[in-house]
C-alpha atoms as a PDB file:
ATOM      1  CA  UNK A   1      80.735  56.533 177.928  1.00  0.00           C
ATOM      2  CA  UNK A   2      79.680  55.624 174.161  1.00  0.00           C
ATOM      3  CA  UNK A   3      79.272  59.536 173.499  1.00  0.00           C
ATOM      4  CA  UNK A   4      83.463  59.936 175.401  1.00  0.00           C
ATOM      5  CA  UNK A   5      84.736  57.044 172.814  1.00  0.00           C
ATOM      6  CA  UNK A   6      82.565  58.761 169.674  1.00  0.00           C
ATOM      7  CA  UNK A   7      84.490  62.509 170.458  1.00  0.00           C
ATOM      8  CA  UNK A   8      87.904  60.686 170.906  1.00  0.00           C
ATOM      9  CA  UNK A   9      87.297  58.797 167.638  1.00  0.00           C
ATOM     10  CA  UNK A  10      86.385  62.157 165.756  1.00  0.00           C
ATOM     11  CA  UNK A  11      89.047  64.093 167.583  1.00  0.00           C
ATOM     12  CA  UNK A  12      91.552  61.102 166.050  1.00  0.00           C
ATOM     13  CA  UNK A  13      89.812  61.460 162.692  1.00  0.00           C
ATOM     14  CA  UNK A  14      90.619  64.996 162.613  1.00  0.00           C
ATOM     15  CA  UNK A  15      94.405  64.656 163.767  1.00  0.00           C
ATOM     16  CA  UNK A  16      95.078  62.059 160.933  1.00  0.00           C
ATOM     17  CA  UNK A  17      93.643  64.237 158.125  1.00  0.00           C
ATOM     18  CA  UNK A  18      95.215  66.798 159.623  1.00  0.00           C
ATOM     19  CA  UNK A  19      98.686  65.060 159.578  1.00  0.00           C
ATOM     20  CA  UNK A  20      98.252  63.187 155.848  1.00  0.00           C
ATOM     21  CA  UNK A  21      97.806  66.928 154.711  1.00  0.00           C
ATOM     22  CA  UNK A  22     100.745  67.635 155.980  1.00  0.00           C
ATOM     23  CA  UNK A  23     102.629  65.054 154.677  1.00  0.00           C
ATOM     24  CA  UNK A  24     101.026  65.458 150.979  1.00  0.00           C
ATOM     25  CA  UNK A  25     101.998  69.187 151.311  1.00  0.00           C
ATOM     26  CA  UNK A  26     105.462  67.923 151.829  1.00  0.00           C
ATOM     27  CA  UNK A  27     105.331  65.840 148.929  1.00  0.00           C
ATOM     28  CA  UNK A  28     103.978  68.741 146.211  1.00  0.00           C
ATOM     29  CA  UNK A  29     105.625  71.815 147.151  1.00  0.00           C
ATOM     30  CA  UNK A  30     109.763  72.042 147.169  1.00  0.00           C
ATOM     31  CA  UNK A  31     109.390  75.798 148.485  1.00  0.00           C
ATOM     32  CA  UNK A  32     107.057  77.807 151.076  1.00  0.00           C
ATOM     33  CA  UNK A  33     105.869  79.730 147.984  1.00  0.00           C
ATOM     34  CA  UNK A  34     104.123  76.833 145.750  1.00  0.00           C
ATOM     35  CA  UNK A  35     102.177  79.165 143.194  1.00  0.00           C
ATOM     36  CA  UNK A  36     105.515  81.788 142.338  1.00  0.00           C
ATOM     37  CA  UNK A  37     109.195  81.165 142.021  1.00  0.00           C
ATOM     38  CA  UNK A  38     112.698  83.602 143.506  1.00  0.00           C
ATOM     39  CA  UNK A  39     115.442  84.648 141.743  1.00  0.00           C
ATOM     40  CA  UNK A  40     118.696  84.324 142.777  1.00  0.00           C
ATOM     41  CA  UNK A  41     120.990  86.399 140.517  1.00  0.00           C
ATOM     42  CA  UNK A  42     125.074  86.399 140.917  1.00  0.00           C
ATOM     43  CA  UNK A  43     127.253  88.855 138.847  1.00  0.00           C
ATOM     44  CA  UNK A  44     130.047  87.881 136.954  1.00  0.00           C
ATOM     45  CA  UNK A  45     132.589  90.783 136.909  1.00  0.00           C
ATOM     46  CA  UNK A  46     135.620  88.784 135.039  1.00  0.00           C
ATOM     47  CA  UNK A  47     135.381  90.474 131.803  1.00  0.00           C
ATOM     48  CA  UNK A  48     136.157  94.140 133.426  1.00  0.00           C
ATOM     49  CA  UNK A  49     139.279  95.457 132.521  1.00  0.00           C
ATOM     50  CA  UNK A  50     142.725  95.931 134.500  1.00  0.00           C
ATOM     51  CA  UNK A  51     141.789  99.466 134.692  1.00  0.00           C
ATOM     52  CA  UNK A  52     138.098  99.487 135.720  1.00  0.00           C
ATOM     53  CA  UNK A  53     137.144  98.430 139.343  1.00  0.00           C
ATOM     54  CA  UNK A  54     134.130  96.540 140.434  1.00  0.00           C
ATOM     55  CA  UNK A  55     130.772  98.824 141.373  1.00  0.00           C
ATOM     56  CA  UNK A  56     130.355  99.392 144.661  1.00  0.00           C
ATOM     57  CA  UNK A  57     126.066  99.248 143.705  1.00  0.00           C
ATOM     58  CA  UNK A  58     124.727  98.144 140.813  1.00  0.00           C
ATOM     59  CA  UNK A  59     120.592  97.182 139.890  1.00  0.00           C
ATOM     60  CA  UNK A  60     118.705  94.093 139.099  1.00  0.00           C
ATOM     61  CA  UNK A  61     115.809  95.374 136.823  1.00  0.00           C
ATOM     62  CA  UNK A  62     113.055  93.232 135.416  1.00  0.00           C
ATOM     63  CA  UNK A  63     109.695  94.568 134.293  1.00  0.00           C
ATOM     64  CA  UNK A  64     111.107  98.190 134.760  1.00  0.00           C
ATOM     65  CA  UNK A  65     111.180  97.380 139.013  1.00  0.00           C
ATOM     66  CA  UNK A  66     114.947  98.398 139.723  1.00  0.00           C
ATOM     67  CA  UNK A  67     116.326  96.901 143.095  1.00  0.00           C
ATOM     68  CA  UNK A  68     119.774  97.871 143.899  1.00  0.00           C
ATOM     69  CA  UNK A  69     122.381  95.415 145.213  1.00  0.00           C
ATOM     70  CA  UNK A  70     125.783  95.293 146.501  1.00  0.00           C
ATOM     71  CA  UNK A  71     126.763  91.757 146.762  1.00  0.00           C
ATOM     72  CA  UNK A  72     127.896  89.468 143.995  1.00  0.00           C
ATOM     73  CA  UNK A  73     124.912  86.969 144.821  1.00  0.00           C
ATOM     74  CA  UNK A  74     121.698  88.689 145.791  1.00  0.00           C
ATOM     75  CA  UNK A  75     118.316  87.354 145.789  1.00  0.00           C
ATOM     76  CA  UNK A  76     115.347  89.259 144.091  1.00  0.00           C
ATOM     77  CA  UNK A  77     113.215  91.016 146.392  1.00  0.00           C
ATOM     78  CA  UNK A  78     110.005  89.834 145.318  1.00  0.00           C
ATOM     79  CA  UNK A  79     108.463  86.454 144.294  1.00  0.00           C
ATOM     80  CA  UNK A  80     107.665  86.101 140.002  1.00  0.00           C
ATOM     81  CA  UNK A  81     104.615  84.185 138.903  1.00  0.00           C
ATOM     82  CA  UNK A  82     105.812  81.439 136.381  1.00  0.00           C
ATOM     83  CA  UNK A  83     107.083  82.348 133.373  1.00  0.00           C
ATOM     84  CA  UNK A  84     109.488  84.626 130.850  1.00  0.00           C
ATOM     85  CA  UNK A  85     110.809  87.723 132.006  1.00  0.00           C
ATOM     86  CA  UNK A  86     114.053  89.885 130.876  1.00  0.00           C
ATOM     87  CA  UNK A  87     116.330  90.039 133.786  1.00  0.00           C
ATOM     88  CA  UNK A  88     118.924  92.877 133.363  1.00  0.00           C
ATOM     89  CA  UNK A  89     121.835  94.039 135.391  1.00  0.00           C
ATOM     90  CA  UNK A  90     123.555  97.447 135.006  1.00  0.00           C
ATOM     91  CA  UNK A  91     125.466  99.578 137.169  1.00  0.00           C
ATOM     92  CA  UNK A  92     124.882 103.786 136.961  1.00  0.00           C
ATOM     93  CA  UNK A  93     127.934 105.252 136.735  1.00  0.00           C
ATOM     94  CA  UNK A  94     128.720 108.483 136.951  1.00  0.00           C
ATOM     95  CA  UNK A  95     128.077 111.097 133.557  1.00  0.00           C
ATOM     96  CA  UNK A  96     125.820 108.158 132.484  1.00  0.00           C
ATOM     97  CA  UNK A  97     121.819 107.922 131.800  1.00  0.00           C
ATOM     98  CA  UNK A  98     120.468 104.394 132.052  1.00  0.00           C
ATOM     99  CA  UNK A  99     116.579 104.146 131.405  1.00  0.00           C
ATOM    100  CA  UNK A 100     114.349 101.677 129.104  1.00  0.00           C
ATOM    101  CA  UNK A 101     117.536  99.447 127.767  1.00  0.00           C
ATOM    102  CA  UNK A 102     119.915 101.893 127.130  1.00  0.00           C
ATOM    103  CA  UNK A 103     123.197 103.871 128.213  1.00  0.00           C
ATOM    104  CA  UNK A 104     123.773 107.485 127.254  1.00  0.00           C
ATOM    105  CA  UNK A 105     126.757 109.638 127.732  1.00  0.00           C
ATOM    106  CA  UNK A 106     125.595 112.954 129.330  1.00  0.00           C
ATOM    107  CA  UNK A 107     125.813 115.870 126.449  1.00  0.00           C
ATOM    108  CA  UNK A 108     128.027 118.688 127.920  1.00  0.00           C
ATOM    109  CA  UNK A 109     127.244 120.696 124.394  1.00  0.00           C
ATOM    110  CA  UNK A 110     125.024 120.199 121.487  1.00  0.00           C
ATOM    111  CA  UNK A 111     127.835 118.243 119.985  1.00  0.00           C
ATOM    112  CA  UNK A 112     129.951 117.614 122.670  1.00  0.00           C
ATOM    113  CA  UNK A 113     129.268 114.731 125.493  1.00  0.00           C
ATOM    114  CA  UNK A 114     131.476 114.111 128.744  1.00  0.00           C
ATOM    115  CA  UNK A 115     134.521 113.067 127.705  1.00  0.00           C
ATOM    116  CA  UNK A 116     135.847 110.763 130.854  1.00  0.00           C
ATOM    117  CA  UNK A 117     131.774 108.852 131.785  1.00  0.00           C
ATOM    118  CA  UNK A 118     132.446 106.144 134.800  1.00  0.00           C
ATOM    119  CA  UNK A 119     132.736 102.654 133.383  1.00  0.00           C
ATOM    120  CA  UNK A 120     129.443 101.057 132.550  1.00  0.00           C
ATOM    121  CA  UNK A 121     128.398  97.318 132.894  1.00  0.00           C
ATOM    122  CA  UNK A 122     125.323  95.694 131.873  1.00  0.00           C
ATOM    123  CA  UNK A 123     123.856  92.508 131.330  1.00  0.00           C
ATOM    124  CA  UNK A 124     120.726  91.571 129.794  1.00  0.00           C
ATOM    125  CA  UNK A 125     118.998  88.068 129.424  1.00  0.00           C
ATOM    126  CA  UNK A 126     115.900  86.409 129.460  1.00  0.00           C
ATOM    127  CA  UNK A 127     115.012  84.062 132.048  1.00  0.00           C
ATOM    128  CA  UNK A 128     112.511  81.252 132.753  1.00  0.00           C
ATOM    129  CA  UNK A 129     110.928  80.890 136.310  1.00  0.00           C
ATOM    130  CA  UNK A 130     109.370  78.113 137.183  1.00  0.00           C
ATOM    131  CA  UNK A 131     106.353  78.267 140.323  1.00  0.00           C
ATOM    132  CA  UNK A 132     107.411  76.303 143.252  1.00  0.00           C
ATOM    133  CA  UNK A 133     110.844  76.440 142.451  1.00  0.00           C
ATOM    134  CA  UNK A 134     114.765  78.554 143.304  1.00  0.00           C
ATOM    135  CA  UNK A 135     115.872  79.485 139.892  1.00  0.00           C
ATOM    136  CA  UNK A 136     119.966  81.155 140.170  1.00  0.00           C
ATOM    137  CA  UNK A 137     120.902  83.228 137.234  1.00  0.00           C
ATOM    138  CA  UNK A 138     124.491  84.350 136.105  1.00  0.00           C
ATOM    139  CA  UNK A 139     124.888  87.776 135.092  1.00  0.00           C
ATOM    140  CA  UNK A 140     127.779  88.102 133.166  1.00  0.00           C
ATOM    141  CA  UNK A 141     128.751  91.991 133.378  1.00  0.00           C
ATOM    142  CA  UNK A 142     129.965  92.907 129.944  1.00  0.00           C
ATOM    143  CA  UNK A 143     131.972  96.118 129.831  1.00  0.00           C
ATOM    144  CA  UNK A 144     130.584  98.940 127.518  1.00  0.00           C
ATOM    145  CA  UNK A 145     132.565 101.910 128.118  1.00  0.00           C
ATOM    146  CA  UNK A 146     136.446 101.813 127.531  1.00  0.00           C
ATOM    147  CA  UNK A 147     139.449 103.883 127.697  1.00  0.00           C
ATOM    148  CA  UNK A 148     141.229 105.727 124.918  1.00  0.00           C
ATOM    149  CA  UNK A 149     144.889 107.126 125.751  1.00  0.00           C
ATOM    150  CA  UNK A 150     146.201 109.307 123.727  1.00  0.00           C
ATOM    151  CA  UNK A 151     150.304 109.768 123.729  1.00  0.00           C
ATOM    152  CA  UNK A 152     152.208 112.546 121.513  1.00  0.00           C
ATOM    153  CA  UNK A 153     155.888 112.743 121.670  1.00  0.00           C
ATOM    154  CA  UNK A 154     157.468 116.230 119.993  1.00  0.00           C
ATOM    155  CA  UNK A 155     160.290 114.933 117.743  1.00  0.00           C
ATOM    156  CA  UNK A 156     160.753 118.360 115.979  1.00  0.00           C
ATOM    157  CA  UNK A 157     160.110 122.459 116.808  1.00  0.00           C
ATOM    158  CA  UNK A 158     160.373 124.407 120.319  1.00  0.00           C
ATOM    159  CA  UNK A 159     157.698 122.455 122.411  1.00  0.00           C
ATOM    160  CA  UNK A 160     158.493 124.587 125.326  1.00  0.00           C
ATOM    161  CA  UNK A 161     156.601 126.923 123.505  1.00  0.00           C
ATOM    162  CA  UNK A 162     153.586 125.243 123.905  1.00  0.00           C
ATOM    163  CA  UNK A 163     150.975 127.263 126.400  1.00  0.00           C
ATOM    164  CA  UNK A 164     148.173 124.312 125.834  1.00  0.00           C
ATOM    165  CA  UNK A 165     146.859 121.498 123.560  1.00  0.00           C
ATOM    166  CA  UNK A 166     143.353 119.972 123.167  1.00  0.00           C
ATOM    167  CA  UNK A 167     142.210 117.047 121.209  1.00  0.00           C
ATOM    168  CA  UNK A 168     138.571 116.718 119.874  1.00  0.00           C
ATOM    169  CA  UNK A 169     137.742 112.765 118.710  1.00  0.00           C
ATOM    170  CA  UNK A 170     134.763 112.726 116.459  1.00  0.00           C
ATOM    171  CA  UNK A 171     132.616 109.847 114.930  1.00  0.00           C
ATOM    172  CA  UNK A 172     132.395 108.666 119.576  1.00  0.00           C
ATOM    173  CA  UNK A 173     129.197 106.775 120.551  1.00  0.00           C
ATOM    174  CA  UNK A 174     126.977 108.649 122.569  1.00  0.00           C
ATOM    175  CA  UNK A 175     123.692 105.750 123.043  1.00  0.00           C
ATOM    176  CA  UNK A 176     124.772 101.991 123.635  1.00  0.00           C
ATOM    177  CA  UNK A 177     121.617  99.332 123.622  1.00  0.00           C
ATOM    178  CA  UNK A 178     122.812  97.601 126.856  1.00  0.00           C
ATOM    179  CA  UNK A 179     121.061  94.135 125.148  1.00  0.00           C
ATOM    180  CA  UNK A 180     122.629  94.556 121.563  1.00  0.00           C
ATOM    181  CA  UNK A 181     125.393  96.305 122.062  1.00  0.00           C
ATOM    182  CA  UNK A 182     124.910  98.450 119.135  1.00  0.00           C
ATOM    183  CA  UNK A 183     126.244 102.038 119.401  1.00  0.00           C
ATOM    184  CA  UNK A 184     124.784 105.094 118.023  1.00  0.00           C
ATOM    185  CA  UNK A 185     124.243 109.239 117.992  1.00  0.00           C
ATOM    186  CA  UNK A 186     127.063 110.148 117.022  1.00  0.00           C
ATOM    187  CA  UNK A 187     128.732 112.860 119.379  1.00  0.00           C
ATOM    188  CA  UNK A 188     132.548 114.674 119.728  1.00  0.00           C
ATOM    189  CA  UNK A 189     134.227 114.193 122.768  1.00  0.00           C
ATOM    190  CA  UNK A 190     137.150 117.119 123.547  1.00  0.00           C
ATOM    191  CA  UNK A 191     140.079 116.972 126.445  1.00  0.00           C
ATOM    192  CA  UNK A 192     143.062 118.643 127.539  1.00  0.00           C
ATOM    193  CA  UNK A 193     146.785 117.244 127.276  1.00  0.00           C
ATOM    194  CA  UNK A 194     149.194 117.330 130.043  1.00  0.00           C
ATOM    195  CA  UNK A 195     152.671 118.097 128.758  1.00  0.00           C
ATOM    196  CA  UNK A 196     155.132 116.436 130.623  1.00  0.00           C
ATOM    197  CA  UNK A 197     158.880 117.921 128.507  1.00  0.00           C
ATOM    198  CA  UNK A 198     157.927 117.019 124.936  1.00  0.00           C
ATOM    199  CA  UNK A 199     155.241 114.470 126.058  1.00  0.00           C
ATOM    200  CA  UNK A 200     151.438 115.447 125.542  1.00  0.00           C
ATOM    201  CA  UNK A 201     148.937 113.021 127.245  1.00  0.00           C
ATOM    202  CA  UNK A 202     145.538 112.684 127.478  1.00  0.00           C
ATOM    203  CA  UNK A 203     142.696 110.139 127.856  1.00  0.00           C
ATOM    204  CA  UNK A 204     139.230 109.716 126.688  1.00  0.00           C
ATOM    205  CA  UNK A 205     136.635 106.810 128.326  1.00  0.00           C
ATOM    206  CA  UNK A 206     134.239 106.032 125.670  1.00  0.00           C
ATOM    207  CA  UNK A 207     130.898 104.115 125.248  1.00  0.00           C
ATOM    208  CA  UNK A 208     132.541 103.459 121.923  1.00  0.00           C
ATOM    209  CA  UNK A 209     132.325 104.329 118.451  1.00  0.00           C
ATOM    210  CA  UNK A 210     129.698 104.686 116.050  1.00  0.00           C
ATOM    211  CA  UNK A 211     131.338 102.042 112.908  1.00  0.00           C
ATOM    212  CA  UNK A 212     129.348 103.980 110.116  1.00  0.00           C
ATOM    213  CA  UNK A 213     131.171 107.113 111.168  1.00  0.00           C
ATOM    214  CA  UNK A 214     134.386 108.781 110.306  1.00  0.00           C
ATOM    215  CA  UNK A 215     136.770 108.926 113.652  1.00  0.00           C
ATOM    216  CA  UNK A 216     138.679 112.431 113.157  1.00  0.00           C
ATOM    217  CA  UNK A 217     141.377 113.789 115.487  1.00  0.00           C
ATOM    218  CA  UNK A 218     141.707 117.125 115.913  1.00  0.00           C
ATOM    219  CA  UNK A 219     144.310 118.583 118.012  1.00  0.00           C
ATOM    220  CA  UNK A 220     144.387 122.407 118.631  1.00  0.00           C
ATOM    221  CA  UNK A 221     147.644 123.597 120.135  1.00  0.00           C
ATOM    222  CA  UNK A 222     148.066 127.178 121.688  1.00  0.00           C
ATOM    223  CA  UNK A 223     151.859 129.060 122.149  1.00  0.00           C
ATOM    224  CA  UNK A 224     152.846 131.227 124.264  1.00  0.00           C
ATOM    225  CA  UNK A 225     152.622 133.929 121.396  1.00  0.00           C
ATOM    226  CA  UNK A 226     149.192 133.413 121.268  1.00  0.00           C
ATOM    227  CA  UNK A 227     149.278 131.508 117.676  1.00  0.00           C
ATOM    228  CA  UNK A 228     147.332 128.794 117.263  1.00  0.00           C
ATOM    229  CA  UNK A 229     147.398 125.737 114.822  1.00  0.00           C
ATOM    230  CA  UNK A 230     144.947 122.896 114.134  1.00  0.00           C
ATOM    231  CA  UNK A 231     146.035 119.310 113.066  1.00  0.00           C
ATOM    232  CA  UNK A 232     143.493 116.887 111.670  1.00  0.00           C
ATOM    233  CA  UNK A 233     144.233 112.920 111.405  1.00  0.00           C
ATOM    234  CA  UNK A 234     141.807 110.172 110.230  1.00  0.00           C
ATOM    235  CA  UNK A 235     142.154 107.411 113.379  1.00  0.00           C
ATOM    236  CA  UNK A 236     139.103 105.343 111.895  1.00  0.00           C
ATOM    237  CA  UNK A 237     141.264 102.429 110.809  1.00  0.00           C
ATOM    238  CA  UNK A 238     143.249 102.552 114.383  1.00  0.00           C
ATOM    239  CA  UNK A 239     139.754 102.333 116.212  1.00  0.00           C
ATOM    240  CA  UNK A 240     137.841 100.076 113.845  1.00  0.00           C
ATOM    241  CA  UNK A 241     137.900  97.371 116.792  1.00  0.00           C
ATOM    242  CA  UNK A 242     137.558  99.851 119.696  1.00  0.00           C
ATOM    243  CA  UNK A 243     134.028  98.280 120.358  1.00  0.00           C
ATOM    244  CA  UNK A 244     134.908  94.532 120.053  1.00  0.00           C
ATOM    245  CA  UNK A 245     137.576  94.931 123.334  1.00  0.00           C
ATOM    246  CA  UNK A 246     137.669  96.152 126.865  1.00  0.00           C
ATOM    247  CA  UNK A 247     141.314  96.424 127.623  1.00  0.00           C
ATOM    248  CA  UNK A 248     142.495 100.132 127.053  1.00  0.00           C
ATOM    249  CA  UNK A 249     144.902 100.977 123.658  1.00  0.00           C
ATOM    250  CA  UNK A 250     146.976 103.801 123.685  1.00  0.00           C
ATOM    251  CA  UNK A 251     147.557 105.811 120.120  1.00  0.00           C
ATOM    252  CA  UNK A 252     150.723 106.957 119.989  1.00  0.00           C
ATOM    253  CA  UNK A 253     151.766 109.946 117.485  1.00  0.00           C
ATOM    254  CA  UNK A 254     155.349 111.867 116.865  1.00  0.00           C
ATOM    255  CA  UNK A 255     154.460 115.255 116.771  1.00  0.00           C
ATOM    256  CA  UNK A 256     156.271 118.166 114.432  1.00  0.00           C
ATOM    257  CA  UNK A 257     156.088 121.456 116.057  1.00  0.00           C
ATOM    258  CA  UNK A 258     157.173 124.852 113.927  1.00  0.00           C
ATOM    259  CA  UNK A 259     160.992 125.262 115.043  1.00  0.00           C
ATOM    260  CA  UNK A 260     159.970 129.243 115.459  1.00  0.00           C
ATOM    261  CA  UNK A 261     157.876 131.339 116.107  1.00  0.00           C
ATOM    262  CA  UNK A 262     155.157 132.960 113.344  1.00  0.00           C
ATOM    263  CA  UNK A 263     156.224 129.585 111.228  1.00  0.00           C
ATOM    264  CA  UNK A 264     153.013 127.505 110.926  1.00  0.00           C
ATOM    265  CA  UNK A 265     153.002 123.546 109.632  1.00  0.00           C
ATOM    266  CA  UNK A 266     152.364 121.829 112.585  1.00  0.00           C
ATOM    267  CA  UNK A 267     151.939 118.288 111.717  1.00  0.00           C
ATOM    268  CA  UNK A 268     151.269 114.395 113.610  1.00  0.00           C
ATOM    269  CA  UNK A 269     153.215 111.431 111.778  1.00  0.00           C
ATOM    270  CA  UNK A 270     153.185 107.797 112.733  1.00  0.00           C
ATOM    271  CA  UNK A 271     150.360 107.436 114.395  1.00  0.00           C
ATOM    272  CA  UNK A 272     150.269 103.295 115.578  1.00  0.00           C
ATOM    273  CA  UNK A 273     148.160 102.078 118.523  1.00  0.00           C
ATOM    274  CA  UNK A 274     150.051  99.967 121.110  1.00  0.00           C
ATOM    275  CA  UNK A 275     148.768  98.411 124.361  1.00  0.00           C
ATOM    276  CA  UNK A 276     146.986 100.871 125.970  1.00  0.00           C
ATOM    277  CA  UNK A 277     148.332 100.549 129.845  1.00  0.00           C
ATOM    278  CA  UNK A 278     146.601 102.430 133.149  1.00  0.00           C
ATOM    279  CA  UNK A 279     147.751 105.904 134.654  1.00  0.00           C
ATOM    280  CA  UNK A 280     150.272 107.842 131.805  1.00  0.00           C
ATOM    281  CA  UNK A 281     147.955 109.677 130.920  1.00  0.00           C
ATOM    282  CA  UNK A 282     145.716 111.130 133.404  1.00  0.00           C
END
């Protein structure tokens, strides 16, 4: 009988020490992972532009482990021991590299790179996680690639003479540091207008420009002669912002064809940039 009451005494022992553990677990530890802490990261896409649309994919990166997500809130796939780490967020568009903190426009030449890249987002910040504990981040996509239209309107010559027209922009951005936002490697970027009567349209989407460079416009227009002639114009004071925005601009241009043929002295006056607008000039 004694031995009976010293078991159920021991066995009651062992319940109560069981149970007070419990309860001083409850007490310490907020989360079922007490020695790391989750992320939980939600993208901000309000500062994209009219014209750009939302990724359908985009990755959470930190310590070089990409995950790729498709929500706007998604929680890290793996637990973090406490402390700093750089979280980034960047979506890969199309015609773009991403890799070790930067975006680069693919080359299509040695001087050349693709002149219409998918838009690019990317945010990079560092974060503090704390063991035990839920910390939710904000990723606030900035947008680093924007669009350039380009709009010439003949106000002089024969334009239905014209067989084709290119532009070539120079002094373009083909690197962006997706945590600085400083551009560099400078590249040319070239496209084709669409004549619509005596309307010439094109567009460029650029990572930017590079600000210690010249930006030079050269336009190279074909006739149905087969003469050609080549106008140059200095844009760099009508981009000098292009990096600082995201909303597209539009340069506008009257353009001076040779009233016959043989006669050369092509020529682009009053260049002015205006808002920039979606679609005229696909």
């Amino acid at each position: 009988m004694k031995s009976n009451r010293n078991i159920f005494i021991t066995y009651t022992a062992v319940l109560a020490a069981i149970l007070l553990a419990s309860c001083v677990k409850d007490e310490l530890y907020n989360t079922p992972h007490p020695d790391s802490g989750a992320v939980v990261v939600t993208a901000d896409w309000s500062d994209r532009n009219s014209d750009a649309d939302i990724p359908q994919a985009y990755i959470l990166s930190i310590d070089g482990q990409e995950q790729e997500v498709s929500k706007e809130t998604n929680v890290l796939n793996r637990l973090l021991s406490a402390g700093k780490y750089t979280l980034a967020a960047y979506n890969k568009p199309d015609q773009v590299t991403v890799a070790n903190g930067t975006a680069s426009v693919n080359a299509t030449s040695a001087k050349h790179i693709n002149p219409t890249p998918g838009y690019l987002f990317a945010s990079v910040q560092d974060i503090n996680v704390v063991a035990d504990d839920t910390l939710r981040v904000t990723a606030r996509m900035k947008q680093l690639i924007r669009r350039l239209n380009l709009e010439l309107t003949a106000t002089e010559g024969d334009y239905s003479r014209v067989q084709s027209a290119t532009a070539t922009l120079s002094g373009v951005a083909s690197v962006a540091d997706m945590t600085t936002g400083e551009r560099s490697a400078a590249a040319q970027v070239t496209n084709t207008f669409r004549q619509d009567g005596n309307k010439f349209t094109l567009f460029f989407r650029l990572l930017g420009i590079v600000t210690t460079e010249a930006q030079t416009l050269t336009v190279d227009i074909t006739f149905n002669n087969g003469d050609t002639q080549q106008i140059v114009s200095d844009v760099t004071e009508s981009m000098k912002n292009f990096n600082n925005e995201a909303e597209p601009i539009k340069l506008k241009g009257n353009l001076l064809l040779p009233v016959e043929a043989t006669v050369t002295g092509a020529t682009i006056t009053g260049w002015n940039e205006v808002d920039g607008g979606t679609g005229d000039a696909n």
